[in-house]
N, C-alpha and C. Protein backbone atom coordinates (compact mmCIF):
# COMPACT_ATOMS: atom_id res chain seq x y z
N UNK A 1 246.31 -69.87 194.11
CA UNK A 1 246.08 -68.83 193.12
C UNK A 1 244.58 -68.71 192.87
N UNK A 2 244.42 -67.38 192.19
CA UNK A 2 242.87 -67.02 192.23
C UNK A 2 242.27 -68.29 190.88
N UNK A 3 241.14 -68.84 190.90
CA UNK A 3 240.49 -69.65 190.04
C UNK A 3 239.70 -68.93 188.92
N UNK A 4 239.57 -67.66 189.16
CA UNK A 4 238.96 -66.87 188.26
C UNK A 4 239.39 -65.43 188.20
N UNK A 5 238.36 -64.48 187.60
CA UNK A 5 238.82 -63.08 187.82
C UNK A 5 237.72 -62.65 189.07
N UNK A 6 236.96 -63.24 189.60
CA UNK A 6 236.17 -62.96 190.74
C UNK A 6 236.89 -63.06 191.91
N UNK A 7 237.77 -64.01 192.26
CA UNK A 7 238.42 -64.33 193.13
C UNK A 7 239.33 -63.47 193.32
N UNK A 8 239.86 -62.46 192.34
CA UNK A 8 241.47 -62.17 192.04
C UNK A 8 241.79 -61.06 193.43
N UNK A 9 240.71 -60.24 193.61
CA UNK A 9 241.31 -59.59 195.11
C UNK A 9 240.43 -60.30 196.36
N UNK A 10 240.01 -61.11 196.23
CA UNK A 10 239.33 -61.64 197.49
C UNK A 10 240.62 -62.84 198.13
N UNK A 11 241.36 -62.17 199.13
CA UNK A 11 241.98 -63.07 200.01
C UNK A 11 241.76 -63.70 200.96
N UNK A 12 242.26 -65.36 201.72
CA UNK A 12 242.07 -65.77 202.23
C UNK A 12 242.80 -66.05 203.11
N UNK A 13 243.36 -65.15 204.68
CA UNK A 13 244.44 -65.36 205.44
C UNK A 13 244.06 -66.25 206.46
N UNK A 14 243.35 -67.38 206.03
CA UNK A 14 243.05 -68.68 206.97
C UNK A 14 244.20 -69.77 206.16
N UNK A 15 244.42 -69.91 205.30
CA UNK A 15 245.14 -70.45 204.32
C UNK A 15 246.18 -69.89 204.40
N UNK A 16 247.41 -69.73 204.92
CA UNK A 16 248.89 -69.02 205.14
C UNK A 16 249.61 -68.92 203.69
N UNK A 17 249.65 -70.59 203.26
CA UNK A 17 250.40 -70.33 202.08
C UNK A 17 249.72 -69.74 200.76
N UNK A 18 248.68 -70.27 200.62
CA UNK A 18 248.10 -69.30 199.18
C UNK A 18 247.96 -68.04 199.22
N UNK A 19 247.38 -67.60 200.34
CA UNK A 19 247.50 -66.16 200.53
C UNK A 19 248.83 -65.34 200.41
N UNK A 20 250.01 -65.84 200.93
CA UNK A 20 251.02 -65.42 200.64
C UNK A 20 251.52 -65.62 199.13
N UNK A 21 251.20 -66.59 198.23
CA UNK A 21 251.62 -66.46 197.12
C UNK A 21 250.51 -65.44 196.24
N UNK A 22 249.17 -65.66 196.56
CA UNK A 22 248.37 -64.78 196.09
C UNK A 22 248.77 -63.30 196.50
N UNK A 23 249.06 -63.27 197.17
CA UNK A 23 249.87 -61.46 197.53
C UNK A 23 250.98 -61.18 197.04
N UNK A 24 251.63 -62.69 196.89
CA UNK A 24 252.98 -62.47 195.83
C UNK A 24 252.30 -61.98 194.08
N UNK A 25 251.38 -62.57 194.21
CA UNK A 25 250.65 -62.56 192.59
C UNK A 25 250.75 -60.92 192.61
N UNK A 26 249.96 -60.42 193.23
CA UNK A 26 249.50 -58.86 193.19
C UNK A 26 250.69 -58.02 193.38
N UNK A 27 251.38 -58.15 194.13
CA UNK A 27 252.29 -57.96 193.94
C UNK A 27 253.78 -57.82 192.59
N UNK A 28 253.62 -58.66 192.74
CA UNK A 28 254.21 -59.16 190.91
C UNK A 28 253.28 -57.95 190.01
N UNK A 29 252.36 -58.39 189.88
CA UNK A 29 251.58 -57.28 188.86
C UNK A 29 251.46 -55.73 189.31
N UNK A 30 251.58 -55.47 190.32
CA UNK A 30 251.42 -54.24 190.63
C UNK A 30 252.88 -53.75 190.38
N UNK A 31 254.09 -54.32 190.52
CA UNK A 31 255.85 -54.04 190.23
C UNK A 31 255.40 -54.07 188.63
N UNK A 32 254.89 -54.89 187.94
CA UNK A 32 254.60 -55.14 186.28
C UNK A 32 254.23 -53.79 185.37
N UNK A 33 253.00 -53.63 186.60
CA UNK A 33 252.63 -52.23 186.06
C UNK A 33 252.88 -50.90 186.07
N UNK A 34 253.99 -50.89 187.21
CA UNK A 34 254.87 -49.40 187.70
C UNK A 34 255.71 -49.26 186.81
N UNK A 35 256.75 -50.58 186.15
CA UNK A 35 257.85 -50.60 185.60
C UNK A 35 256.83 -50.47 184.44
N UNK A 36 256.02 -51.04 183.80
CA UNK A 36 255.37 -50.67 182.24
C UNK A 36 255.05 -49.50 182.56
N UNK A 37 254.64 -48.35 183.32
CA UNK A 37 254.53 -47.31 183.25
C UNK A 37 255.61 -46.26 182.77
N UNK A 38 256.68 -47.29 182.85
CA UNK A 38 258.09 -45.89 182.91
C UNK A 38 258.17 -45.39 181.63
N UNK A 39 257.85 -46.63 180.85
CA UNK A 39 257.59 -46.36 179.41
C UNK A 39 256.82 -45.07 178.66
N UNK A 40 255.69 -45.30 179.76
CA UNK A 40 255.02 -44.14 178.72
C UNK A 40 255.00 -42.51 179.28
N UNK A 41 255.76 -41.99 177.81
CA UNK A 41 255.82 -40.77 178.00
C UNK A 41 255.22 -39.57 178.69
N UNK A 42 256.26 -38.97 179.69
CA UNK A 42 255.50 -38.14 180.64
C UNK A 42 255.49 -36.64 180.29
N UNK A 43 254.63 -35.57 180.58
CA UNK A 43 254.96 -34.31 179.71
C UNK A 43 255.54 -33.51 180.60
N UNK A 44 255.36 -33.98 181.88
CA UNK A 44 257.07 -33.44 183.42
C UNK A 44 256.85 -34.89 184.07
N UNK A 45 258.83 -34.78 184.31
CA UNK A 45 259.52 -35.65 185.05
C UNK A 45 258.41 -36.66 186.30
N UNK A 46 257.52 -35.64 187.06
CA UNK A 46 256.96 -35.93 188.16
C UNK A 46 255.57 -36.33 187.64
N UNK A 47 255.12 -36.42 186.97
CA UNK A 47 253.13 -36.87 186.58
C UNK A 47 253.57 -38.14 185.79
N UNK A 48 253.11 -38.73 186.55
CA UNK A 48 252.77 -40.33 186.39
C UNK A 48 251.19 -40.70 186.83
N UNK A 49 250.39 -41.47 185.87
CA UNK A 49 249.19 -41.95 186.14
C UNK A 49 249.12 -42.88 187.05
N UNK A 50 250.40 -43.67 187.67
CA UNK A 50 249.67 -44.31 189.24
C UNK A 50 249.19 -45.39 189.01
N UNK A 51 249.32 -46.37 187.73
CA UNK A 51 248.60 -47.52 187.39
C UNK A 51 249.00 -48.61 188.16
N UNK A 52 249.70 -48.80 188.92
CA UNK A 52 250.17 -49.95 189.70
C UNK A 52 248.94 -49.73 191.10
N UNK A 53 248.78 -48.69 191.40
CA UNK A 53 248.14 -48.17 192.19
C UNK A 53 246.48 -48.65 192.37
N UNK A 54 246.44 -49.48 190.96
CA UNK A 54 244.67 -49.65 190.48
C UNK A 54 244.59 -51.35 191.91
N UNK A 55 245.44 -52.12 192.02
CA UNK A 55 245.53 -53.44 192.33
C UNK A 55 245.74 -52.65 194.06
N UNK A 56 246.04 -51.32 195.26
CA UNK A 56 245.85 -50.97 195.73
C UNK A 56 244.36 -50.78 196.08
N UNK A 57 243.92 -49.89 195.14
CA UNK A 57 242.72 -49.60 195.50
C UNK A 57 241.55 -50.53 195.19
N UNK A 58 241.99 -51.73 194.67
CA UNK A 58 240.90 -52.48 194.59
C UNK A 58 240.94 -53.64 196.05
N UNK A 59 242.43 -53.93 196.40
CA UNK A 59 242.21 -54.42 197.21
C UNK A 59 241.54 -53.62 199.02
N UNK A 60 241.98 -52.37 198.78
CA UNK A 60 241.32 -52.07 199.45
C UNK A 60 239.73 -52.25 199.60
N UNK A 61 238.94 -52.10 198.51
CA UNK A 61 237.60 -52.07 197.95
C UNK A 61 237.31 -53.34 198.48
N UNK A 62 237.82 -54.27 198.48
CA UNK A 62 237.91 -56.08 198.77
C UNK A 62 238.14 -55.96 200.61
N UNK A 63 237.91 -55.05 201.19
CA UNK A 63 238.53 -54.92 202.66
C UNK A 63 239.92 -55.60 202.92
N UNK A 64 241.02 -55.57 202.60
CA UNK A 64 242.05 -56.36 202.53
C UNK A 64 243.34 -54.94 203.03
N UNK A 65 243.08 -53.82 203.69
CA UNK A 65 243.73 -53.00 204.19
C UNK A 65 245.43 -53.25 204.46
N UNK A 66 245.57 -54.73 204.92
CA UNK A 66 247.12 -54.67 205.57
C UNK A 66 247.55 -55.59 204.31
N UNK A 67 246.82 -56.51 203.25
CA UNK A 67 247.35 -56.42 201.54
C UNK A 67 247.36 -55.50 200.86
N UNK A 68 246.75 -54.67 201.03
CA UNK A 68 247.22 -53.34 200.51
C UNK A 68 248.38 -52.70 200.67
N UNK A 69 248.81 -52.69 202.23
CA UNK A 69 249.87 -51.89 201.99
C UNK A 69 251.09 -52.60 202.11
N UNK A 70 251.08 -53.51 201.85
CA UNK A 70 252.15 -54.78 201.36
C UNK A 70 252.62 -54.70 200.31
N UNK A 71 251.09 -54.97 199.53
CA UNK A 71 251.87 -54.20 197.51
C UNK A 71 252.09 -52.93 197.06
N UNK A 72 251.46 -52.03 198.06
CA UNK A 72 252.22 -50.40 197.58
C UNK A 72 253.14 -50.38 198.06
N UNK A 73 253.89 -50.57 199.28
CA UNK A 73 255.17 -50.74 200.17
C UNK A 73 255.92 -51.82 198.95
N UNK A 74 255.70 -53.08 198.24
CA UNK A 74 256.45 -53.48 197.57
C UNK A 74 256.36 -53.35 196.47
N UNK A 75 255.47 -52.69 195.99
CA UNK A 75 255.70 -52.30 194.64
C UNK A 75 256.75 -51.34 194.60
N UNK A 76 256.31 -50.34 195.23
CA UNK A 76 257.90 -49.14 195.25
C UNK A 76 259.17 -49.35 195.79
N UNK A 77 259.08 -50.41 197.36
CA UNK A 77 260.65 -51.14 197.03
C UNK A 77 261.17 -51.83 195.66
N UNK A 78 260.56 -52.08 195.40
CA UNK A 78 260.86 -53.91 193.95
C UNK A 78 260.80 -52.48 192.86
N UNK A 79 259.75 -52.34 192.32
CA UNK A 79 259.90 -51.20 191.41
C UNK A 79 261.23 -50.44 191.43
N UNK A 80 261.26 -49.96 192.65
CA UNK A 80 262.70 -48.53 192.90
C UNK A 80 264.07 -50.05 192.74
N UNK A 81 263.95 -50.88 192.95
CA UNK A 81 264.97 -51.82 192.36
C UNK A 81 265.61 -52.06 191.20
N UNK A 82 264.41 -52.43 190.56
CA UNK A 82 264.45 -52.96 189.16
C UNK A 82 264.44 -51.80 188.33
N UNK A 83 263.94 -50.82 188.40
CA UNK A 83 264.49 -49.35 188.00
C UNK A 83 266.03 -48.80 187.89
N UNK A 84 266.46 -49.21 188.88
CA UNK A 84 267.65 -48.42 189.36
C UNK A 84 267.57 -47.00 190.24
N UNK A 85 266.48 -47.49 190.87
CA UNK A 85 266.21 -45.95 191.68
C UNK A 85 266.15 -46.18 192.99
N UNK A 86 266.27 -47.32 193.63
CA UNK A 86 266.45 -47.86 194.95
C UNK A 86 266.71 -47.03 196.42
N UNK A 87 267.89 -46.56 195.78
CA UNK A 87 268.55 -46.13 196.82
C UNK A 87 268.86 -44.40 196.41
N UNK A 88 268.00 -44.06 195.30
CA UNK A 88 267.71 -42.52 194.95
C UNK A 88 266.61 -42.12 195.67
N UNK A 89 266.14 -40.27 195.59
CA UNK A 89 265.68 -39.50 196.60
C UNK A 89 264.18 -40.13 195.54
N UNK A 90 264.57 -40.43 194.69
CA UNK A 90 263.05 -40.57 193.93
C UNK A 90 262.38 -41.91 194.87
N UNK A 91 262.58 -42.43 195.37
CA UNK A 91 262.33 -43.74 196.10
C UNK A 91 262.16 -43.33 197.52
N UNK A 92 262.68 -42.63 197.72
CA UNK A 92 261.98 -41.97 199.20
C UNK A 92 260.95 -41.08 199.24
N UNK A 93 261.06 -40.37 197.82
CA UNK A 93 259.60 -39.55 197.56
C UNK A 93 258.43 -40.23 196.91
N UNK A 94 258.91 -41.67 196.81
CA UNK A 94 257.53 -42.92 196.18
C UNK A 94 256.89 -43.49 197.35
N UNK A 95 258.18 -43.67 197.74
CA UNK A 95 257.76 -44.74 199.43
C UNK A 95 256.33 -43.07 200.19
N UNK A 96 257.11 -42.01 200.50
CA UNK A 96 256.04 -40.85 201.07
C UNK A 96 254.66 -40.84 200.36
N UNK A 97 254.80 -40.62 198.98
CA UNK A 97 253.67 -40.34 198.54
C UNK A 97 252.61 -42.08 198.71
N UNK A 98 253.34 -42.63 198.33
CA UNK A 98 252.80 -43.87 198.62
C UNK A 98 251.88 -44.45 200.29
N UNK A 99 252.33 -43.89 201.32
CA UNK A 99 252.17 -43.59 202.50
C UNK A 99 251.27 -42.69 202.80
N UNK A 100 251.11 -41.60 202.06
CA UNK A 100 249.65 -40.58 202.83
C UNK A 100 248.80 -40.87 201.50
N UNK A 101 249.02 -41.77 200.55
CA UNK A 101 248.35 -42.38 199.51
C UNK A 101 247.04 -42.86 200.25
N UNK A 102 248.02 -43.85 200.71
CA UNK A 102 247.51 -45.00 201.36
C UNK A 102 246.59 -44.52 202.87
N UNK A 103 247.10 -43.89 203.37
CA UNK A 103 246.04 -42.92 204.35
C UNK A 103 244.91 -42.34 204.22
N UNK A 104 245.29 -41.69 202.99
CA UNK A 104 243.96 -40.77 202.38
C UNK A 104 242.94 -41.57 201.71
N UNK A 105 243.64 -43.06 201.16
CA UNK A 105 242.44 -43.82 200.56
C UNK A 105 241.90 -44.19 202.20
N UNK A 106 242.57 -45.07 203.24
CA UNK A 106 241.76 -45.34 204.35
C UNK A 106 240.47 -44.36 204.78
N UNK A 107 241.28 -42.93 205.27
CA UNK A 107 240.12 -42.29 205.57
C UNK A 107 238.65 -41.97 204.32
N UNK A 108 239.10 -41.89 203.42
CA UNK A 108 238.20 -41.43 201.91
C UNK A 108 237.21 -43.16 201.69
N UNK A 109 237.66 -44.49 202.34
CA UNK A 109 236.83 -45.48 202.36
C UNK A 109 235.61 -45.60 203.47
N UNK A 110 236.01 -44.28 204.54
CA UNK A 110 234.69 -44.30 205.46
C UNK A 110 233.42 -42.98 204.92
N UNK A 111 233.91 -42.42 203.74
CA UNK A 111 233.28 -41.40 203.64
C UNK A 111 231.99 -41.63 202.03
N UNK A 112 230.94 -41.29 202.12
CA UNK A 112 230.22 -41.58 201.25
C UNK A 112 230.89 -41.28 199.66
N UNK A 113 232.01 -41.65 199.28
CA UNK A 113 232.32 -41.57 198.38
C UNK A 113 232.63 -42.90 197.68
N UNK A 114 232.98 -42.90 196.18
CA UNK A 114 232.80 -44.00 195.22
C UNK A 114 233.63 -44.40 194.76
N UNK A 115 234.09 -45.26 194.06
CA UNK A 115 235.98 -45.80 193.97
C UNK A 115 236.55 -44.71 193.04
N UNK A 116 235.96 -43.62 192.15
CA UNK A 116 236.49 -42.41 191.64
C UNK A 116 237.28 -41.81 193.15
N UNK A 117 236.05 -41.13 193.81
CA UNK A 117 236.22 -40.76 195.03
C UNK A 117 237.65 -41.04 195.63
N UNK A 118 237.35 -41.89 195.23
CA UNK A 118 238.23 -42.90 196.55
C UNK A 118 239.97 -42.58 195.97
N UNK A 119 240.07 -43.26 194.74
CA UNK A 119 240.88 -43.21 194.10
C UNK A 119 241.75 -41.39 193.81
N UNK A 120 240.81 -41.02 193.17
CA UNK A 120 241.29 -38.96 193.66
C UNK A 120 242.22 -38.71 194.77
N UNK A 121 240.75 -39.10 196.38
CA UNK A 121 242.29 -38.56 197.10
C UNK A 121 243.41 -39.15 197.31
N UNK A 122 243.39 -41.05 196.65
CA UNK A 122 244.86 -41.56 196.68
C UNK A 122 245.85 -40.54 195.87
N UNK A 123 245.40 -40.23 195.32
CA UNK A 123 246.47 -39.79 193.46
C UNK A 123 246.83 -38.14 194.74
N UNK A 124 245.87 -37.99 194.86
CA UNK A 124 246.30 -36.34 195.58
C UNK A 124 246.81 -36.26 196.24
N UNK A 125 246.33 -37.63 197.87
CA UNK A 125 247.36 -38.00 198.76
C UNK A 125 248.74 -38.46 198.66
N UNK A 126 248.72 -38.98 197.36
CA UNK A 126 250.68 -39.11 197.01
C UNK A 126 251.05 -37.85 196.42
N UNK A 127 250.68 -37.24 195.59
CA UNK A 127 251.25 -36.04 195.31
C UNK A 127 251.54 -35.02 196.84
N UNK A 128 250.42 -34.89 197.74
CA UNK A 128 250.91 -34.32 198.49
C UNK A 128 252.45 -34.63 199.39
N UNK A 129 252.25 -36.04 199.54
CA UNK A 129 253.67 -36.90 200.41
C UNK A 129 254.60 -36.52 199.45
N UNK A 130 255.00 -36.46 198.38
CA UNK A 130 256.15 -36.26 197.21
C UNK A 130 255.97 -35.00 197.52
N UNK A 131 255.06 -33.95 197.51
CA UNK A 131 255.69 -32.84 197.79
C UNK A 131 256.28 -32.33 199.09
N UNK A 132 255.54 -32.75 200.27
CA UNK A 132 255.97 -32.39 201.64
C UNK A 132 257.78 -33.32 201.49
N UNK A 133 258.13 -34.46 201.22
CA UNK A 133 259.11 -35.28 200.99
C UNK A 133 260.16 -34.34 200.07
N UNK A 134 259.69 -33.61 199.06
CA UNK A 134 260.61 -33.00 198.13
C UNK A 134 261.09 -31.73 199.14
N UNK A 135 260.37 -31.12 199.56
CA UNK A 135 260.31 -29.94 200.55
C UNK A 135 261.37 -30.35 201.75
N UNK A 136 261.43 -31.57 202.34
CA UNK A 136 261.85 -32.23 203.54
C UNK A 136 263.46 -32.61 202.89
N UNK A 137 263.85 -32.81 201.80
CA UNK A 137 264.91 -33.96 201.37
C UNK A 137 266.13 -32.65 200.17
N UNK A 138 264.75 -31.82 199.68
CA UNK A 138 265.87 -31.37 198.30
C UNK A 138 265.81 -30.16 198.31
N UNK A 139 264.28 -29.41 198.65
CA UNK A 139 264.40 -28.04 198.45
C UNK A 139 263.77 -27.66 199.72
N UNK A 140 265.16 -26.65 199.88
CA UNK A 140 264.98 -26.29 201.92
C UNK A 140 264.18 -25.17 202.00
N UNK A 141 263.31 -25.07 200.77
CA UNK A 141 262.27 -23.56 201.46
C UNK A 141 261.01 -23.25 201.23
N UNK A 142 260.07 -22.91 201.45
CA UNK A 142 258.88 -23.26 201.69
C UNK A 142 257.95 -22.42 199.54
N UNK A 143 259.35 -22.26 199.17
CA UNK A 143 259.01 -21.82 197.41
C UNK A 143 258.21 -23.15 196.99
N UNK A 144 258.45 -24.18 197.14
CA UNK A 144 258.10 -25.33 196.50
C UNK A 144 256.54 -25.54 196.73
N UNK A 145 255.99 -25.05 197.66
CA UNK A 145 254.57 -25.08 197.69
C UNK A 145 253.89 -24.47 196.67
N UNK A 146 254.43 -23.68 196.31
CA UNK A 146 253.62 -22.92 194.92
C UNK A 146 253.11 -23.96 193.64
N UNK A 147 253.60 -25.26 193.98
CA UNK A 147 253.39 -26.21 193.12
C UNK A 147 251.99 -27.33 193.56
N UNK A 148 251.64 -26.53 194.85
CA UNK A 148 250.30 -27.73 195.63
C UNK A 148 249.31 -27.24 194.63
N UNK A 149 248.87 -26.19 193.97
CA UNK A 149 247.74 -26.27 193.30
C UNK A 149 247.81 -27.61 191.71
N UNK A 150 249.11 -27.09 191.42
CA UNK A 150 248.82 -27.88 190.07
C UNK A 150 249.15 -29.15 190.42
N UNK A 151 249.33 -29.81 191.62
CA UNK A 151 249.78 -30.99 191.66
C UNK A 151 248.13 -31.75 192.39
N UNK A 152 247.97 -30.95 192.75
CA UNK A 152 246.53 -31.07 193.01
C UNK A 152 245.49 -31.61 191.94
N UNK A 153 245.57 -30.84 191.15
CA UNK A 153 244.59 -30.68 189.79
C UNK A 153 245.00 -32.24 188.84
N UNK A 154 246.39 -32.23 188.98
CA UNK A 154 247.30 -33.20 188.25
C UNK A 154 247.08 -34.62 189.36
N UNK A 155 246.48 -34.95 190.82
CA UNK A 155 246.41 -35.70 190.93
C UNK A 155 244.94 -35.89 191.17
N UNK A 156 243.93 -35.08 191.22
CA UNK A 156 242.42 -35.15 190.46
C UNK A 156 242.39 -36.02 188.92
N UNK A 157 243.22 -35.35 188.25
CA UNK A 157 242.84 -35.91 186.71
C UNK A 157 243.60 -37.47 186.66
N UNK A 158 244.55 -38.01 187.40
CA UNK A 158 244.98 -38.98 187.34
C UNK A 158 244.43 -40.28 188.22
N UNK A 159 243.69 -39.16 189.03
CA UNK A 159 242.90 -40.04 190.40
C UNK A 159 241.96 -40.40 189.38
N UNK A 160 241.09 -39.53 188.10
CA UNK A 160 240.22 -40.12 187.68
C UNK A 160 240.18 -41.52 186.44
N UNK A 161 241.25 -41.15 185.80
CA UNK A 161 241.74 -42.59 185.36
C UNK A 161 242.31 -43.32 186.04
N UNK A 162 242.56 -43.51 186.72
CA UNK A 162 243.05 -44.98 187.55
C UNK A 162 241.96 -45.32 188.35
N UNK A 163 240.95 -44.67 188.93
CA UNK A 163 239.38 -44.79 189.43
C UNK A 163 238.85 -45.61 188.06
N UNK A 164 238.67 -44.92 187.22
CA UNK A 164 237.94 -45.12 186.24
C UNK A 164 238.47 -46.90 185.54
N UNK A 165 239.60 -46.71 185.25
CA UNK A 165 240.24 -48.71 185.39
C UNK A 165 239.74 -49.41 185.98
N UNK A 166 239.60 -49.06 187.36
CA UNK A 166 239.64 -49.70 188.73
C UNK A 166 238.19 -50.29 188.55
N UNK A 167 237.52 -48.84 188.29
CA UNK A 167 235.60 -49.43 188.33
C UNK A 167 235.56 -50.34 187.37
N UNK A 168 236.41 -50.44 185.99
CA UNK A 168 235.96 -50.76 184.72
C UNK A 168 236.16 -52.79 185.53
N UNK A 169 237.43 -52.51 186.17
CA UNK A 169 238.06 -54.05 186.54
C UNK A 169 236.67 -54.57 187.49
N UNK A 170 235.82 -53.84 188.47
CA UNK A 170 235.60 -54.28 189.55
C UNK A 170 233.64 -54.39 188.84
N UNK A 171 233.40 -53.47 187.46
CA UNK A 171 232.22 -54.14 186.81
C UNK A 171 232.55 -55.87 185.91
N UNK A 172 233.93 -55.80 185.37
CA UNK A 172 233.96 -57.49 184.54
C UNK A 172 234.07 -58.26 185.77
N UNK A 173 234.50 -58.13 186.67
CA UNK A 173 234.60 -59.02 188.04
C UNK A 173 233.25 -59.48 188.64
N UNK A 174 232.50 -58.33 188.58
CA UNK A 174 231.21 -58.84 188.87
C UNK A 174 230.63 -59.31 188.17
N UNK A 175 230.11 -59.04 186.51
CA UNK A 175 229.88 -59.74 185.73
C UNK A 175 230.45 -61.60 185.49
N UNK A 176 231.62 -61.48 185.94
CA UNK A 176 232.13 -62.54 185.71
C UNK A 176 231.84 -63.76 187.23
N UNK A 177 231.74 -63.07 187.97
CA UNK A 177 230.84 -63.47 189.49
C UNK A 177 229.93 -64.22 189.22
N UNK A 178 228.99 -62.98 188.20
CA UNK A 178 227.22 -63.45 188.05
C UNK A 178 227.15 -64.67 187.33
N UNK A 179 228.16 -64.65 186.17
CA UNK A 179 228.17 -65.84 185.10
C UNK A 179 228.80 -66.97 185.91
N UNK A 180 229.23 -66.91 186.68
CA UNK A 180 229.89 -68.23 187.53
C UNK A 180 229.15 -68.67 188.26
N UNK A 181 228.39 -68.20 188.91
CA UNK A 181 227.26 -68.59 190.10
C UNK A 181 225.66 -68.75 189.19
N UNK A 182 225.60 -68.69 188.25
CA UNK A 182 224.39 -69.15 187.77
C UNK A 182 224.10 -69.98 187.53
């Protein structure tokens, strides 16, 4: 387990077993934070702020690419579990969006952009997968696109708080770095 909050996304896959429980850790918290999300009130069914999503994009930030998509892949299995949504269309449209999420942060980490940046086109890149997925699974006609602008806008403004977490986590981390090594 991590010894501090400096350590907390820096993994070590020379070490088999800690790393695997340390990915269990992130894991765990990233399912913690999807399911505490359900809680808070949404103003439509579909806009969710993506906070499980913050322990994604930081491990990405940490170069840790194939832990990354370990805890978004299990956060939305384990999540869509413990929910009761498992084996609902909502869980196939988490797993999608979750998937060109996770794409759009890869490509958006080679591009001069900043963990806002970064974070945006995750939130946009899942909205887009939930919509191409909703389009693919529930509604057979191409009406449903009329919804890419505001889902757009809606995963801009959500990309920017969960960016904005993300930086807040990855300035006490460093701070907490500096105070350890002095």
């Amino acid at each position: 387990m991590p010894t501090s909050a400096s350590s907390l996304f820096v993994l070590d896959a020379t070490d088999r077993p800690r790393y695997l429980v340390h990915l269990g850790f992130l894991t765990a918290l990233a399912v913690s934070m999807y399911l505490l999300e359900m809680l808070i009130p949404k103003p439509m069914p579909f806009m969710k702020l993506g906070l499980a999503n913050i322990v994604v994009l930081l491990l990405l930030l940490h170069h840790h690419p194939r832990a990354a998509i370990i805890v978004a892949l299990g956060k939305t299995v384990v999540g869509g579990l413990f929910s009761g949504m498992l084996l609902s269309p909502t869980t196939a449209l988490s797993l999608a969006g979750t998937l060109l999420s996770f794409g759009f942060m890869l490509i958006a980490l080679r591009l001069p952009l900043g963990i806002l940046g970064i974070s945006i086109c995750g939130a946009v890149g899942h909205n887009v997968g939930q919509l191409l997925m909703v389009r693919l699974l529930l509604v057979p006609n191409d009406e449903i696109f009329h919804l890419t602008p505001l889902l757009i806008i809606v995963g801009m403004v959500t990309g920017i708080i969960t960016g904005s977490i993300a930086w807040t986590v990855v300035q006490a981390v460093k701070g907490d770095y500096e105070e350890i090594h002095r």
